[in-house]
N, C-alpha and C. Protein backbone atom coordinates (compact mmCIF):
# COMPACT_ATOMS: atom_id res chain seq x y z
N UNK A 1 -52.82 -92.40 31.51
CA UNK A 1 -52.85 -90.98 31.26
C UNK A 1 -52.17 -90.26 32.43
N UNK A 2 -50.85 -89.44 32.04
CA UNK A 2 -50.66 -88.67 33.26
C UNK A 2 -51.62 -87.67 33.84
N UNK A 3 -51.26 -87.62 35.41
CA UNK A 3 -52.30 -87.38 36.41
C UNK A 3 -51.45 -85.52 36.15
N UNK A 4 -52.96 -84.75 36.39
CA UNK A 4 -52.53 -83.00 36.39
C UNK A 4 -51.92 -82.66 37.66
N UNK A 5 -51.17 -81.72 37.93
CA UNK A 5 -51.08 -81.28 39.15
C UNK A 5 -50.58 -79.67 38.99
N UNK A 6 -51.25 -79.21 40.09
CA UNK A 6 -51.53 -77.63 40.04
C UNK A 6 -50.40 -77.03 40.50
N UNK A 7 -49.47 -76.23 39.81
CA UNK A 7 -48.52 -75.29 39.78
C UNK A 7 -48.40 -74.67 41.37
N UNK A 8 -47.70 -74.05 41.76
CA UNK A 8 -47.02 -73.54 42.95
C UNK A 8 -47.06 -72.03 42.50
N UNK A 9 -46.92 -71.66 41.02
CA UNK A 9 -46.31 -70.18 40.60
C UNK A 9 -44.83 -70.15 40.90
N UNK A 10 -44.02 -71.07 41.16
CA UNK A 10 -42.70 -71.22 40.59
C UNK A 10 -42.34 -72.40 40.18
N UNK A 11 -41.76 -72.78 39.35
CA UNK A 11 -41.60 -73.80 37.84
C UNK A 11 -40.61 -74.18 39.02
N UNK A 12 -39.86 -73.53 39.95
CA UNK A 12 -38.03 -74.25 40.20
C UNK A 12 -38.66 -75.68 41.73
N UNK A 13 -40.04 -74.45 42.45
CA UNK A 13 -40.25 -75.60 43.40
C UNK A 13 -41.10 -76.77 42.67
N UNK A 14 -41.84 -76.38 41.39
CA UNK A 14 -43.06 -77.47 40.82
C UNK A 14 -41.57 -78.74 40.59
N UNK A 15 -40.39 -78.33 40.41
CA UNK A 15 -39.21 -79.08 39.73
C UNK A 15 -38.69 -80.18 41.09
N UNK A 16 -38.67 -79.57 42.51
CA UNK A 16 -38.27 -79.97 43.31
C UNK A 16 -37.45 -79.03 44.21
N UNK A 17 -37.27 -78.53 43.72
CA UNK A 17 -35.91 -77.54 44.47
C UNK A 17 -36.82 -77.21 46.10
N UNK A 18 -35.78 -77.25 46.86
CA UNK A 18 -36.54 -76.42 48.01
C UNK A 18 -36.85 -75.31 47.72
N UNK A 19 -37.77 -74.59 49.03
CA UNK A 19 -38.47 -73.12 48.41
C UNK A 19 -37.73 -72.26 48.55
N UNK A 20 -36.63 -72.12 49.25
CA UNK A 20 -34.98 -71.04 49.49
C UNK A 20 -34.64 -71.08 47.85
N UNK A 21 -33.98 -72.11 47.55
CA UNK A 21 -33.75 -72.16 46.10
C UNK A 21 -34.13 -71.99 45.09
N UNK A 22 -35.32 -72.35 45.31
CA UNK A 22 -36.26 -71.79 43.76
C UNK A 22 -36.65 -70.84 43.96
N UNK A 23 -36.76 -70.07 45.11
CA UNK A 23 -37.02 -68.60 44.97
C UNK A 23 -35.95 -67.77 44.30
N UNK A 24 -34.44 -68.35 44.61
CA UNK A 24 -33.36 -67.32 44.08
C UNK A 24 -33.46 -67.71 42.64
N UNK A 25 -33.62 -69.08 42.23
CA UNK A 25 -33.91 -69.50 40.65
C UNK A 25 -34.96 -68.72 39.90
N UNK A 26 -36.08 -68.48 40.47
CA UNK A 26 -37.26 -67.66 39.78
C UNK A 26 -36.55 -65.98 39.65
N UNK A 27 -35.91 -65.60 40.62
CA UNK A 27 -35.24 -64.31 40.61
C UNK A 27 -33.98 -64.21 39.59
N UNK A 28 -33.38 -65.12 39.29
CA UNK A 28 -32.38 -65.38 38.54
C UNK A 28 -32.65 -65.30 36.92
N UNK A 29 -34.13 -66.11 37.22
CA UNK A 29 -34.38 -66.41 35.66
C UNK A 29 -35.02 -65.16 35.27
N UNK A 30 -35.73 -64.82 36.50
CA UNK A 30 -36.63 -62.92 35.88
C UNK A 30 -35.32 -61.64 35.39
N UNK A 31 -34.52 -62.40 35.77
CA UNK A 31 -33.24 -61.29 35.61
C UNK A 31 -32.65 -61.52 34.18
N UNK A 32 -32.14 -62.55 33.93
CA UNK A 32 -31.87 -63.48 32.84
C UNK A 32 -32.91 -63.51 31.58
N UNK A 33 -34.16 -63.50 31.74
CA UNK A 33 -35.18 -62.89 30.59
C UNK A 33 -35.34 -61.63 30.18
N UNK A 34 -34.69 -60.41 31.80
CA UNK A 34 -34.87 -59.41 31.08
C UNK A 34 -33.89 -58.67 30.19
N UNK A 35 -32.55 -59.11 30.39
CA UNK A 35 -31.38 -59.17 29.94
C UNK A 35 -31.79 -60.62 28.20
N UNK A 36 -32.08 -60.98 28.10
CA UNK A 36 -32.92 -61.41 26.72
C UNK A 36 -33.49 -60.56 26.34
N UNK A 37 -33.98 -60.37 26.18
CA UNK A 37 -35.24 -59.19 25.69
C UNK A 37 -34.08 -58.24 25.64
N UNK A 38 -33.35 -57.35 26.09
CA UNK A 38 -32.42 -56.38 26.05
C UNK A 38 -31.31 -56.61 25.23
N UNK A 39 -31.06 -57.85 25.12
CA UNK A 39 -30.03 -58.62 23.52
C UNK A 39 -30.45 -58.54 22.52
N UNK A 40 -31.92 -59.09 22.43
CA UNK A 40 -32.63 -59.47 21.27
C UNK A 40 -32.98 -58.01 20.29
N UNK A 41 -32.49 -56.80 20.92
CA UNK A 41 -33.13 -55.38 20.40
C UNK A 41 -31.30 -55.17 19.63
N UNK A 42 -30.97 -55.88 19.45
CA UNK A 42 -29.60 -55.59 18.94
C UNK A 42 -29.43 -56.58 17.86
N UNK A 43 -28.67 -56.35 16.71
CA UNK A 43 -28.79 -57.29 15.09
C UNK A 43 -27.70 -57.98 15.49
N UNK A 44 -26.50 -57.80 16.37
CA UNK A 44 -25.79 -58.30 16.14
C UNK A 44 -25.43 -59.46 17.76
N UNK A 45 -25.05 -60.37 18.17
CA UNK A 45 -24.30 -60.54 19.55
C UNK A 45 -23.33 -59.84 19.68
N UNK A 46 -22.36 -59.54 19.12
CA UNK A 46 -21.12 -58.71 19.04
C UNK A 46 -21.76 -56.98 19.29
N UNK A 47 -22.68 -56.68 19.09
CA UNK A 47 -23.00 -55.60 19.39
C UNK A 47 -24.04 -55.37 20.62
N UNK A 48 -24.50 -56.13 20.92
CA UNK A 48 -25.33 -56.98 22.42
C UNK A 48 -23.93 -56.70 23.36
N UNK A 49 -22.77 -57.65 23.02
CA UNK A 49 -21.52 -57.74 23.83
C UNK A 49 -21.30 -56.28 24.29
N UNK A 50 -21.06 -55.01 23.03
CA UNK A 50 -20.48 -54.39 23.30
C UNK A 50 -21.30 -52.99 24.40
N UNK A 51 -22.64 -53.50 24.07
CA UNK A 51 -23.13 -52.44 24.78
C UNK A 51 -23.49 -52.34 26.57
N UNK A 52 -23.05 -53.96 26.50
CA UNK A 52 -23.11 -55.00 28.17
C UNK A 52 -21.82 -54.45 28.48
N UNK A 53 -20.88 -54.42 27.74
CA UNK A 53 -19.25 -54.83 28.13
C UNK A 53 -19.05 -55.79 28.77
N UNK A 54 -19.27 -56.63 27.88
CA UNK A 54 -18.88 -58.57 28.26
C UNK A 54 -18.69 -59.18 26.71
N UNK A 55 -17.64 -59.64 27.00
CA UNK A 55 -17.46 -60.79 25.56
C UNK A 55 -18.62 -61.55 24.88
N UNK A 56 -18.33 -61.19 23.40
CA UNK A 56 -19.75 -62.10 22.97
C UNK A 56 -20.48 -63.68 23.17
N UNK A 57 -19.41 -64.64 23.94
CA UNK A 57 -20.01 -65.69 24.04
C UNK A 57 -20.90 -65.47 25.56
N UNK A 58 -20.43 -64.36 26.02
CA UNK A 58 -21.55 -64.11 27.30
C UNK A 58 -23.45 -63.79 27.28
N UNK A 59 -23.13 -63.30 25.78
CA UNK A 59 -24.45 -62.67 25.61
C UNK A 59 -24.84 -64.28 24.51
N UNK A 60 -24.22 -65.15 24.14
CA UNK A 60 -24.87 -66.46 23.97
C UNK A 60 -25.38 -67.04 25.30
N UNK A 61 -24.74 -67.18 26.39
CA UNK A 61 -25.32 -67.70 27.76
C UNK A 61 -26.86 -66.69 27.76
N UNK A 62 -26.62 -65.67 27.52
CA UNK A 62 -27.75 -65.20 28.12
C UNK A 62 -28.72 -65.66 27.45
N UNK A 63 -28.65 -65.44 25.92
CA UNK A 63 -29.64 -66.31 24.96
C UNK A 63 -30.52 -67.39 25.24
N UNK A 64 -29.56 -67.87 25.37
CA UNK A 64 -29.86 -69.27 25.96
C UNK A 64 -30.30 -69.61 27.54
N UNK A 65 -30.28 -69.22 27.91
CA UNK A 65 -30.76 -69.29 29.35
C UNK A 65 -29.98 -70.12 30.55
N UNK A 66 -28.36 -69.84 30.03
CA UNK A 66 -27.56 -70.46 30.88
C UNK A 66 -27.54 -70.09 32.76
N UNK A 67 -28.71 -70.07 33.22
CA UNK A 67 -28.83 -69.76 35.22
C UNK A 67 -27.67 -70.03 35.57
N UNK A 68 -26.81 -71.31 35.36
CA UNK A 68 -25.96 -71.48 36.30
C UNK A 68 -24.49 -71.24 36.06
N UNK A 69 -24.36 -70.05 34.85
CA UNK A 69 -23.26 -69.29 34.28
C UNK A 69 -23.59 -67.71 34.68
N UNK A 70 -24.37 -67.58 35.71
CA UNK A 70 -24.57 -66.63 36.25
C UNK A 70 -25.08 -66.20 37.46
N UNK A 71 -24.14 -65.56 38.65
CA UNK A 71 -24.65 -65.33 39.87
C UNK A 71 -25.59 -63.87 39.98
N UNK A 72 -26.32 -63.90 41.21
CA UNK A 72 -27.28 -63.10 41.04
C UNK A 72 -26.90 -61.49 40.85
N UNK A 73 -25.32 -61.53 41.79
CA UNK A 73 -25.06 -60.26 41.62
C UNK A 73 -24.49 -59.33 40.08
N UNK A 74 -23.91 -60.42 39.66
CA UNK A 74 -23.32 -60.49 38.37
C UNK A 74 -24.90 -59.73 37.08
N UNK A 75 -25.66 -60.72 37.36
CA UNK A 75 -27.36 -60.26 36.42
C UNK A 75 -27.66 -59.21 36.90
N UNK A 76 -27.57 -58.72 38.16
CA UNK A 76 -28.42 -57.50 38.54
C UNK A 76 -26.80 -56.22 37.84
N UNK A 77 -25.67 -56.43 37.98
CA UNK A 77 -24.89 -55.50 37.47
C UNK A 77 -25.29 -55.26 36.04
N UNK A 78 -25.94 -56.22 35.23
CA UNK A 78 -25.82 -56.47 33.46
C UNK A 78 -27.23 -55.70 33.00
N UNK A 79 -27.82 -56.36 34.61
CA UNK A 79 -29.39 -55.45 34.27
C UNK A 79 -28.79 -53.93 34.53
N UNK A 80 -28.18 -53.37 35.34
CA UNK A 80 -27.74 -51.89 35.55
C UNK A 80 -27.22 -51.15 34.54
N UNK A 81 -26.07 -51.96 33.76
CA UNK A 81 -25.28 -51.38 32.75
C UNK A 81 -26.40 -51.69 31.41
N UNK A 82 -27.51 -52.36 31.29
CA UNK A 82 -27.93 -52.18 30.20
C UNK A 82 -29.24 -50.85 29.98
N UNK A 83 -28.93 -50.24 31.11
CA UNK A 83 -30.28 -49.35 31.96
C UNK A 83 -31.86 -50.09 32.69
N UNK A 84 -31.62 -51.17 32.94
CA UNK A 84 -33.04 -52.28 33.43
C UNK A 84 -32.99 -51.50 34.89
N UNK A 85 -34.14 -51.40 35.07
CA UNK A 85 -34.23 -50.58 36.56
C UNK A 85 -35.21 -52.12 37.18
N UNK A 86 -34.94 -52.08 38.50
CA UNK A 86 -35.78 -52.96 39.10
C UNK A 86 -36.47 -52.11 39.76
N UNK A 87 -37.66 -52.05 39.79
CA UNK A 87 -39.17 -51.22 40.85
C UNK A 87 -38.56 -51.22 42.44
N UNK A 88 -38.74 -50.36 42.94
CA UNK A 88 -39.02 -50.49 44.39
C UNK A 88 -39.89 -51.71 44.73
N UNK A 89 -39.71 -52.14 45.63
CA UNK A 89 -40.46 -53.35 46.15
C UNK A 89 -41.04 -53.43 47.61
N UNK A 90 -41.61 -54.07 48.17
CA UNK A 90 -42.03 -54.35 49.63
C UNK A 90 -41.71 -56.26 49.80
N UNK A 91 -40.92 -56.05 50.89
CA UNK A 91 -41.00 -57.85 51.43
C UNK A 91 -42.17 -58.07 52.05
N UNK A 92 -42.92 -58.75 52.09
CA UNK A 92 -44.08 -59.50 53.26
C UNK A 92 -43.29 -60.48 53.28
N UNK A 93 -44.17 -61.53 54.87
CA UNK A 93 -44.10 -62.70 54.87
C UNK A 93 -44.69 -63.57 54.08
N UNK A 94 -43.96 -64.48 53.81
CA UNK A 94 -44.21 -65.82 52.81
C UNK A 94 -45.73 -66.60 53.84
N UNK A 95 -47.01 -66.67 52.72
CA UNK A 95 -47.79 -67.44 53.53
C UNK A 95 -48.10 -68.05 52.43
């Protein structure tokens, strides 16, 4: 029987990734879901495309959850142009 083991609260370090990396992966993918959800309110991809201004096989990556067809700055522009606001935030230290 496989043995349980208790989550971290990010899927990228439970995977292996160092914690630098899977932090930008968890940020990537929160960006990338919300840009889903912002496709999915549209009947068409071609009309998803047009309201991003990106070609329609772009808004298939997004579908799909292609991370590594997308850099972070690139998602946070797609989140801008689709009106996705990101909250103000505070950094702490990592404990």
């Amino acid at each position: 029987m496989p043995q349980l083991v208790n989550s971290t609260g990010n899927v990228f370090s439970d995977l292996g990734y160092d914690s630098e990396e899977a932090a930008l992966l968890q940020f990537k993918s929160r960006l990338l879901s919300a840009l889903a959800a912002f496709v999915s309110e549209y009947p068409t991809q071609s009309e998803a495309a047009e309201a991003l201004g990106v070609a329609r096989p772009r808004i298939s990556e997004i579908k799909n959850g292609h991370l590594d067809k997308f850099t972070t700055d690139l998602l946070l522009a797609y989140c801008h142009r689709a009106g996705l606001r990101i909250p103000d935030f505070d950094l702490v230290p990592a404990g």
